[in-house]
N, C-alpha and C. Protein backbone atom coordinates (compact mmCIF):
# COMPACT_ATOMS: atom_id res chain seq x y z
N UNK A 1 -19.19 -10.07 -14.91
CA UNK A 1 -19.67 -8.70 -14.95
C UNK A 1 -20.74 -8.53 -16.03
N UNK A 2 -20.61 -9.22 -16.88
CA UNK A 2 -21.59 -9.04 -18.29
C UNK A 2 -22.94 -9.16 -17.78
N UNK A 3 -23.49 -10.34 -17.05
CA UNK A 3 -24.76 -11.19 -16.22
C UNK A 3 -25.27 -9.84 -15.46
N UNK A 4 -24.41 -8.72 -14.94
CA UNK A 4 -25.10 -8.06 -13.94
C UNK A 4 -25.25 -6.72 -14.51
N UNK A 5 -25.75 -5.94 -13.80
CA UNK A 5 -25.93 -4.51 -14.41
C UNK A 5 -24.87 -3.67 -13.74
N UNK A 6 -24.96 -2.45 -14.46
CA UNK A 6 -23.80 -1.37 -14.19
C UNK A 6 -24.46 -0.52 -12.59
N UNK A 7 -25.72 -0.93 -12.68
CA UNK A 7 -26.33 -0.27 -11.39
C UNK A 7 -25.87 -1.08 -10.04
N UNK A 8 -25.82 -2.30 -10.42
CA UNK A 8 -24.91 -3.52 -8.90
C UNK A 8 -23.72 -3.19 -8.51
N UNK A 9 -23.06 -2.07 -9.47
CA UNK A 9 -21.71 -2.25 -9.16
C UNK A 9 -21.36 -1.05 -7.82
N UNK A 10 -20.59 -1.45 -6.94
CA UNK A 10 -20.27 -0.40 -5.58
C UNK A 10 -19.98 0.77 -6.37
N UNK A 11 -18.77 0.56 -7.29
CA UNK A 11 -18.73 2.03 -7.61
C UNK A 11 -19.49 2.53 -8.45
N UNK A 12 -19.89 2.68 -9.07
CA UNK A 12 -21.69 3.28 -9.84
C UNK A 12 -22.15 4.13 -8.78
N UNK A 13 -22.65 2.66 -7.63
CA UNK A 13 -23.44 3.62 -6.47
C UNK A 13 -22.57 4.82 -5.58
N UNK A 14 -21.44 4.50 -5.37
CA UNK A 14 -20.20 5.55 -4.82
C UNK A 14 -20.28 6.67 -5.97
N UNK A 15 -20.24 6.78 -7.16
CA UNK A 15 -20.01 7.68 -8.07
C UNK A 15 -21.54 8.44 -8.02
N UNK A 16 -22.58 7.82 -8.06
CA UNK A 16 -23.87 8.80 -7.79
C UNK A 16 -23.72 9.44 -6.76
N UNK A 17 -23.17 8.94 -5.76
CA UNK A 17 -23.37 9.39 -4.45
C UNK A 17 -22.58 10.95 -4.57
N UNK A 18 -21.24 10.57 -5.00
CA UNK A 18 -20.46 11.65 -5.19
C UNK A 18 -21.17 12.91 -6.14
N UNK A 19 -21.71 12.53 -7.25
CA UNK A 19 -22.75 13.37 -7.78
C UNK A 19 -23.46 14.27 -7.50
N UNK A 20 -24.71 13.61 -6.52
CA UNK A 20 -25.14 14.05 -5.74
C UNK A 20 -24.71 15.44 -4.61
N UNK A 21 -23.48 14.66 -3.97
CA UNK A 21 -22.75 15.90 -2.90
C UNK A 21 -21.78 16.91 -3.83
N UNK A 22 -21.57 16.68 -4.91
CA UNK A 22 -20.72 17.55 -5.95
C UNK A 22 -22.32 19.01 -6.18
N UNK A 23 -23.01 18.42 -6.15
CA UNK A 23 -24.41 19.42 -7.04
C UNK A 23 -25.10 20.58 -5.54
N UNK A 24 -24.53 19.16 -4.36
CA UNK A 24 -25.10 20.23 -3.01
C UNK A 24 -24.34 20.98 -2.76
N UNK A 25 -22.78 20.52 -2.89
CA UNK A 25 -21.57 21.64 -2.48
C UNK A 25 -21.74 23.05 -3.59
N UNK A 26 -21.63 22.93 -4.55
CA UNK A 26 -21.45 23.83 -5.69
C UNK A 26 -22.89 24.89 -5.76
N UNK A 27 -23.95 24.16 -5.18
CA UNK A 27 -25.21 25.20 -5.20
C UNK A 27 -24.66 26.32 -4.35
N UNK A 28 -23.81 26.89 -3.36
CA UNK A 28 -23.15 27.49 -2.60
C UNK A 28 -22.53 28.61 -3.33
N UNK A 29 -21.41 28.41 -4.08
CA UNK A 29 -20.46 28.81 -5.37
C UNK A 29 -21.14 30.10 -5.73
N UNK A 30 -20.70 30.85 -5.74
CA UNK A 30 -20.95 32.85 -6.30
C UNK A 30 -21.27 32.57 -7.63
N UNK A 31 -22.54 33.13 -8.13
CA UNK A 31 -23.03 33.04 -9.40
C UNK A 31 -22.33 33.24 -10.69
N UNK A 32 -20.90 33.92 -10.20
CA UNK A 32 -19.67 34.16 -11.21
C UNK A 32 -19.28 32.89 -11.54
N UNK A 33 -19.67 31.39 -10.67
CA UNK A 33 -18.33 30.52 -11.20
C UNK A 33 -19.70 29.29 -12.33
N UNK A 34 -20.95 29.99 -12.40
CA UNK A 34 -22.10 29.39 -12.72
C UNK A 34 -21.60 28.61 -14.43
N UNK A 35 -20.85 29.11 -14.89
CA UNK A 35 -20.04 28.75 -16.30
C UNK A 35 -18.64 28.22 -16.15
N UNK A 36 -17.99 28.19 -14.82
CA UNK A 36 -16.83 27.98 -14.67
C UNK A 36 -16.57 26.70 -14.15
N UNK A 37 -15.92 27.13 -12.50
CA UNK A 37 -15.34 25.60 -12.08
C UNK A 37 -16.11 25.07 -11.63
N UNK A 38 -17.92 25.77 -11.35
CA UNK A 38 -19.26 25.22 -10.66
C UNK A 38 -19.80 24.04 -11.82
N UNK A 39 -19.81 24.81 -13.25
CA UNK A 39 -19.92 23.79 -14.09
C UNK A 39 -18.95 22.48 -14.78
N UNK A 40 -17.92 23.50 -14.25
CA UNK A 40 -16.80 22.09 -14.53
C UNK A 40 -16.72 20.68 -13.42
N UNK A 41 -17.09 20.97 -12.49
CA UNK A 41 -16.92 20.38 -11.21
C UNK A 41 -18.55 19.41 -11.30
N UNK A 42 -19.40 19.79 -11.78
CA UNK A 42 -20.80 19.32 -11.89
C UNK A 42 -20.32 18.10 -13.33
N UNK A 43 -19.87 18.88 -14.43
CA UNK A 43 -19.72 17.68 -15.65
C UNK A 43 -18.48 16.68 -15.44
N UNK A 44 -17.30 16.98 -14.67
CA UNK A 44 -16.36 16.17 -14.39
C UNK A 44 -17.21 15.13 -13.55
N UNK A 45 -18.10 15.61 -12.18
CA UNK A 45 -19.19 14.42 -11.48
C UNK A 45 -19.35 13.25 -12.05
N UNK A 46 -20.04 13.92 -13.19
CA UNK A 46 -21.40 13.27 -13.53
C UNK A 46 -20.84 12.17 -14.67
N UNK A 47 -19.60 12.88 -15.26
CA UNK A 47 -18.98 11.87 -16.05
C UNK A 47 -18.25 10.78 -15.28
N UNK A 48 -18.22 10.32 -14.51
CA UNK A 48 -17.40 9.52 -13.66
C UNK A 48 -18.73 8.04 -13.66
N UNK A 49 -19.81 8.21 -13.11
CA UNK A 49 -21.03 6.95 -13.24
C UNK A 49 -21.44 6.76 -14.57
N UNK A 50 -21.47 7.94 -15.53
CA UNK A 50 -21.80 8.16 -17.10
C UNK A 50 -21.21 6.98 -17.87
N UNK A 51 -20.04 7.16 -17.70
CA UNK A 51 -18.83 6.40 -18.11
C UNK A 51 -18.55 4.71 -17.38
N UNK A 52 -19.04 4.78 -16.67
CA UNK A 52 -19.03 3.41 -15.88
C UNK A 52 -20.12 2.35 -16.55
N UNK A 53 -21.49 3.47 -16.64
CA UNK A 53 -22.40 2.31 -17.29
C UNK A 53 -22.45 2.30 -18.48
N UNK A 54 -22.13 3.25 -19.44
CA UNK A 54 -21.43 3.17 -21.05
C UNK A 54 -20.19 2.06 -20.93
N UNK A 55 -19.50 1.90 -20.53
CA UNK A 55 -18.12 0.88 -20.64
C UNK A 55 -18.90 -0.31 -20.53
N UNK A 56 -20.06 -0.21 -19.24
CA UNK A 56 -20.72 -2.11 -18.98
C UNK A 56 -21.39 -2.53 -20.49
N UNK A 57 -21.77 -1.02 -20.81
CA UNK A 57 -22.42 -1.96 -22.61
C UNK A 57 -21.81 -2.71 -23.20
N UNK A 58 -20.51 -2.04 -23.62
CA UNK A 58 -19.51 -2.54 -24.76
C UNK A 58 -19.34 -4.24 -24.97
N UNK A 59 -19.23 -4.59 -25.97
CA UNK A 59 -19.08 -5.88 -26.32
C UNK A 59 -17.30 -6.65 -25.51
N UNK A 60 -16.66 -6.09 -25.02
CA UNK A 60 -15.12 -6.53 -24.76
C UNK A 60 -15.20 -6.05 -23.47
N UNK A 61 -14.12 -7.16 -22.81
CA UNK A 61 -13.58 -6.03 -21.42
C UNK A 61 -12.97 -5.05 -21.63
N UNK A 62 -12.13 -5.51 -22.93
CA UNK A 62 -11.34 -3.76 -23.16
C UNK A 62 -11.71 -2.52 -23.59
N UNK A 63 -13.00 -2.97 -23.96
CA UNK A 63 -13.83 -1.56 -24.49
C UNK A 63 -14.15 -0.93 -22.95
N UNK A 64 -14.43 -2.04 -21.89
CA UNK A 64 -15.16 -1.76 -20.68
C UNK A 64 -13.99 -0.81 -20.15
N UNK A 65 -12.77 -1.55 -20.34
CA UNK A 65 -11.59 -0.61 -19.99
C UNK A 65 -11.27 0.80 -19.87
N UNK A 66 -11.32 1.18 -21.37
CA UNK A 66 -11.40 1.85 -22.35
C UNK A 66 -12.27 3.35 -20.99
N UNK A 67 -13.60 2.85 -20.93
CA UNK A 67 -14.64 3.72 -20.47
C UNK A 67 -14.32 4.10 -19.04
N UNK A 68 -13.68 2.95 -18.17
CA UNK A 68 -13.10 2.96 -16.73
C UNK A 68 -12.20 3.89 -16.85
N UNK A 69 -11.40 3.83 -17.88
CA UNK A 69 -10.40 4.52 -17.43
C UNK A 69 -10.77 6.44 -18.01
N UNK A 70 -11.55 6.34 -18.53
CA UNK A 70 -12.19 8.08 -18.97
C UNK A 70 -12.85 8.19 -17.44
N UNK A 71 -13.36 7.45 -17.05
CA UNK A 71 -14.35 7.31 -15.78
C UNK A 71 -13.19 8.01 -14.42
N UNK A 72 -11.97 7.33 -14.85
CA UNK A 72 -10.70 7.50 -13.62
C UNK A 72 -10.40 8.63 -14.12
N UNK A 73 -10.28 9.52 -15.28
CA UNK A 73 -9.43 10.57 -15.39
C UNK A 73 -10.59 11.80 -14.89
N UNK A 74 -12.00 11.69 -15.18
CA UNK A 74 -12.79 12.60 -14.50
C UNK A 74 -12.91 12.81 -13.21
N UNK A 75 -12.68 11.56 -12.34
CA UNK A 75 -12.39 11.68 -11.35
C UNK A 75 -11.20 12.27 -10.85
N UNK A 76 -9.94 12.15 -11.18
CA UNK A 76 -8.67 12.99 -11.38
C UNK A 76 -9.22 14.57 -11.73
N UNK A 77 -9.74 14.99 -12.46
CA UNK A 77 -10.29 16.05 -12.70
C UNK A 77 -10.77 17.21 -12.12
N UNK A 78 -12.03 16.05 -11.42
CA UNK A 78 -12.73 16.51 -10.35
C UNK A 78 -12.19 16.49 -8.69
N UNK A 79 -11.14 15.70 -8.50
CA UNK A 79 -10.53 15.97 -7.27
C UNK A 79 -9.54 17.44 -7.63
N UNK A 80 -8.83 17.26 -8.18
CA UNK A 80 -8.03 18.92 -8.55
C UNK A 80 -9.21 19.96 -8.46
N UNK A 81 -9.87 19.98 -8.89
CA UNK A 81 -11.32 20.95 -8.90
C UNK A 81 -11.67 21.28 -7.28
N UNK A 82 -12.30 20.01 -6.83
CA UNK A 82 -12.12 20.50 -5.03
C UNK A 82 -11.41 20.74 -4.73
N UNK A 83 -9.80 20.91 -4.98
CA UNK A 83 -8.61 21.44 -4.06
C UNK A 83 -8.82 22.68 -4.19
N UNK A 84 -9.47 22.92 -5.86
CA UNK A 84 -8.91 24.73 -6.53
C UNK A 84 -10.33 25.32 -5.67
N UNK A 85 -11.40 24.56 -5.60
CA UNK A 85 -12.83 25.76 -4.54
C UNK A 85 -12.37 25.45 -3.50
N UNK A 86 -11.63 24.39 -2.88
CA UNK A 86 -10.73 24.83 -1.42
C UNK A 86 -10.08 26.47 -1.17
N UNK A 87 -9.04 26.05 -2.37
CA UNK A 87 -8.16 27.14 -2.27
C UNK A 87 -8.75 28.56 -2.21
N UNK A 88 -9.40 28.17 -3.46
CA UNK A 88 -10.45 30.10 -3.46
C UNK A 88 -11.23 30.42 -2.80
N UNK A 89 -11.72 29.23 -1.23
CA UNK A 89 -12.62 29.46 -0.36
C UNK A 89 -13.97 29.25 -0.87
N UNK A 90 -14.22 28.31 -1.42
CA UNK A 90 -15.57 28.20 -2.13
C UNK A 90 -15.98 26.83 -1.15
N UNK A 91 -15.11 26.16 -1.14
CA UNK A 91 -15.65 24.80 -0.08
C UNK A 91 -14.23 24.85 1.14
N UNK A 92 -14.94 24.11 2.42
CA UNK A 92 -14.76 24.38 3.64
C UNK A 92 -13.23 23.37 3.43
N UNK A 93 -12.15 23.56 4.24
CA UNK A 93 -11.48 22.64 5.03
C UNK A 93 -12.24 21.02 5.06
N UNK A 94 -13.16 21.31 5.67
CA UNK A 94 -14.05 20.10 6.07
C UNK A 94 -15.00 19.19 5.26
N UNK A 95 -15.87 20.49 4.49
CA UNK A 95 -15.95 19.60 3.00
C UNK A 95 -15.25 18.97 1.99
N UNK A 96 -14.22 19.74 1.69
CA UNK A 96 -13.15 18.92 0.94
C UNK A 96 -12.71 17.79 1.50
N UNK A 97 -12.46 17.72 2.89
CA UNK A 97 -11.69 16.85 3.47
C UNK A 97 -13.02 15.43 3.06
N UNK A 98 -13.94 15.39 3.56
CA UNK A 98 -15.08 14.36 3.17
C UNK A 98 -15.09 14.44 1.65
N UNK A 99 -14.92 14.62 0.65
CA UNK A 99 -15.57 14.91 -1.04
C UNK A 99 -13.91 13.89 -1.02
N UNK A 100 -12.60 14.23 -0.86
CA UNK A 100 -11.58 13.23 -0.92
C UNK A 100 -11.80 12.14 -1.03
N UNK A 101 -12.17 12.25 0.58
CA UNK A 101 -12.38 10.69 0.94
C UNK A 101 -13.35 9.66 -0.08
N UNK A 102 -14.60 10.33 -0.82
CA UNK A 102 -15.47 9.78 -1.57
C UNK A 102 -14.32 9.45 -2.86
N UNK A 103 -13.59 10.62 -2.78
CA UNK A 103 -12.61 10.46 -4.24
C UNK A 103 -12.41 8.95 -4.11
N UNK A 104 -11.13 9.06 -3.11
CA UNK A 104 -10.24 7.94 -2.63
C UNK A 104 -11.42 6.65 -2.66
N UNK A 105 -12.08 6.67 -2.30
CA UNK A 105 -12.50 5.39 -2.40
C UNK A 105 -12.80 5.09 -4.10
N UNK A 106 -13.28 5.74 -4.49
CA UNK A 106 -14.25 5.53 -6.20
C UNK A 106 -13.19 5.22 -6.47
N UNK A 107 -11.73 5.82 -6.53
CA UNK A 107 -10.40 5.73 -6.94
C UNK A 107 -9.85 4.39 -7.05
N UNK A 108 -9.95 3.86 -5.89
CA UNK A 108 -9.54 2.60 -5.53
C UNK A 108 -10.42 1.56 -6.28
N UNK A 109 -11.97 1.59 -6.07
CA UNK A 109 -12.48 0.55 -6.65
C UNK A 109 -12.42 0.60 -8.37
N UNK A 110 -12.16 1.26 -9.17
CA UNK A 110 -12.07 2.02 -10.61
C UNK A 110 -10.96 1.32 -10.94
N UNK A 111 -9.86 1.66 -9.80
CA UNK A 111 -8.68 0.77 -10.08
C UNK A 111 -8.24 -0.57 -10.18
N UNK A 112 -9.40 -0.83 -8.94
CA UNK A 112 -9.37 -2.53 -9.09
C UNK A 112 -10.04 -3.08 -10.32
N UNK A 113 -10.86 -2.52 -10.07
CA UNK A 113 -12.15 -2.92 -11.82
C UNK A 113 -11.38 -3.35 -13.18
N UNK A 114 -10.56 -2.04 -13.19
CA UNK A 114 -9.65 -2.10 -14.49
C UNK A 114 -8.61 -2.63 -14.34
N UNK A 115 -7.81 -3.33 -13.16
CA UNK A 115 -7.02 -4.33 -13.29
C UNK A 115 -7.45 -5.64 -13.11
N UNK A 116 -9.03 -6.22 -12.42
CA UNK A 116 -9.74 -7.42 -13.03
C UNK A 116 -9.70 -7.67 -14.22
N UNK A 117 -10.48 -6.68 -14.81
CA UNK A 117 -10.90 -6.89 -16.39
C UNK A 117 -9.61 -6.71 -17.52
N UNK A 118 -8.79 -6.24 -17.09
CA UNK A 118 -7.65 -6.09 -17.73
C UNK A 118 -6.60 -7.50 -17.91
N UNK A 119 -7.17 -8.22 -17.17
CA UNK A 119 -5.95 -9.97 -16.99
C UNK A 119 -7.02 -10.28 -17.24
């Protein structure tokens, strides 16, 4: 992992991606939530790839760890966040149901990452 960049990695590119559709969903959002869960839901995003290529710096895998796993709890974060603009009708049945699925996957590879580098 050291040899390559934080930009090669699937989830990097999965976590922009999610970024990305986090900033198109939320442009939607009633100008009331512009300080709230619109901005919470935008910095929980963005910290998820933030954190991925800060951890590839670090001198240790466990520092790399360290950053994966802040990387996994924003993501935790930010999935509760789409349930709560589910709930309050801010995003569709159908959007949420796709923004999951992006979860679930970043989820999975985050997880594997940090149990490679972890043995």
């Amino acid at each position: 992992m050291r040899n390559r960049s934080f930009r090669d990695l699937v989830v990097w590119k999965q976590s922009m991606e999610l970024v990305d559709e986090v900033y198109r969903v939320t442009l939607d959002f009633p100008r009331s939530e512009d300080y709230a869960l619109k901005s919470q839901m935008r910095r929980a995003a963005v910290s998820i790839p933030s954190n991925i290529a800060e951890g590839s710096s670090r001198g240790s895998d466990k520092e790399q760890v360290q950053y994966l796993r802040i990387a996994l709890g924003s993501l935790r974060e930010l999935e509760t966040q789409i349930e709560i603009g589910k709930r309050v009708g801010y995003i569709s049945l159908e959007v949420e149901s796709d923004l999951q699925l992006i979860v679930k996957s970043i989820g999975i590879l985050l997880s594997r990452l940090i149990s490679a580098l972890s043995n």
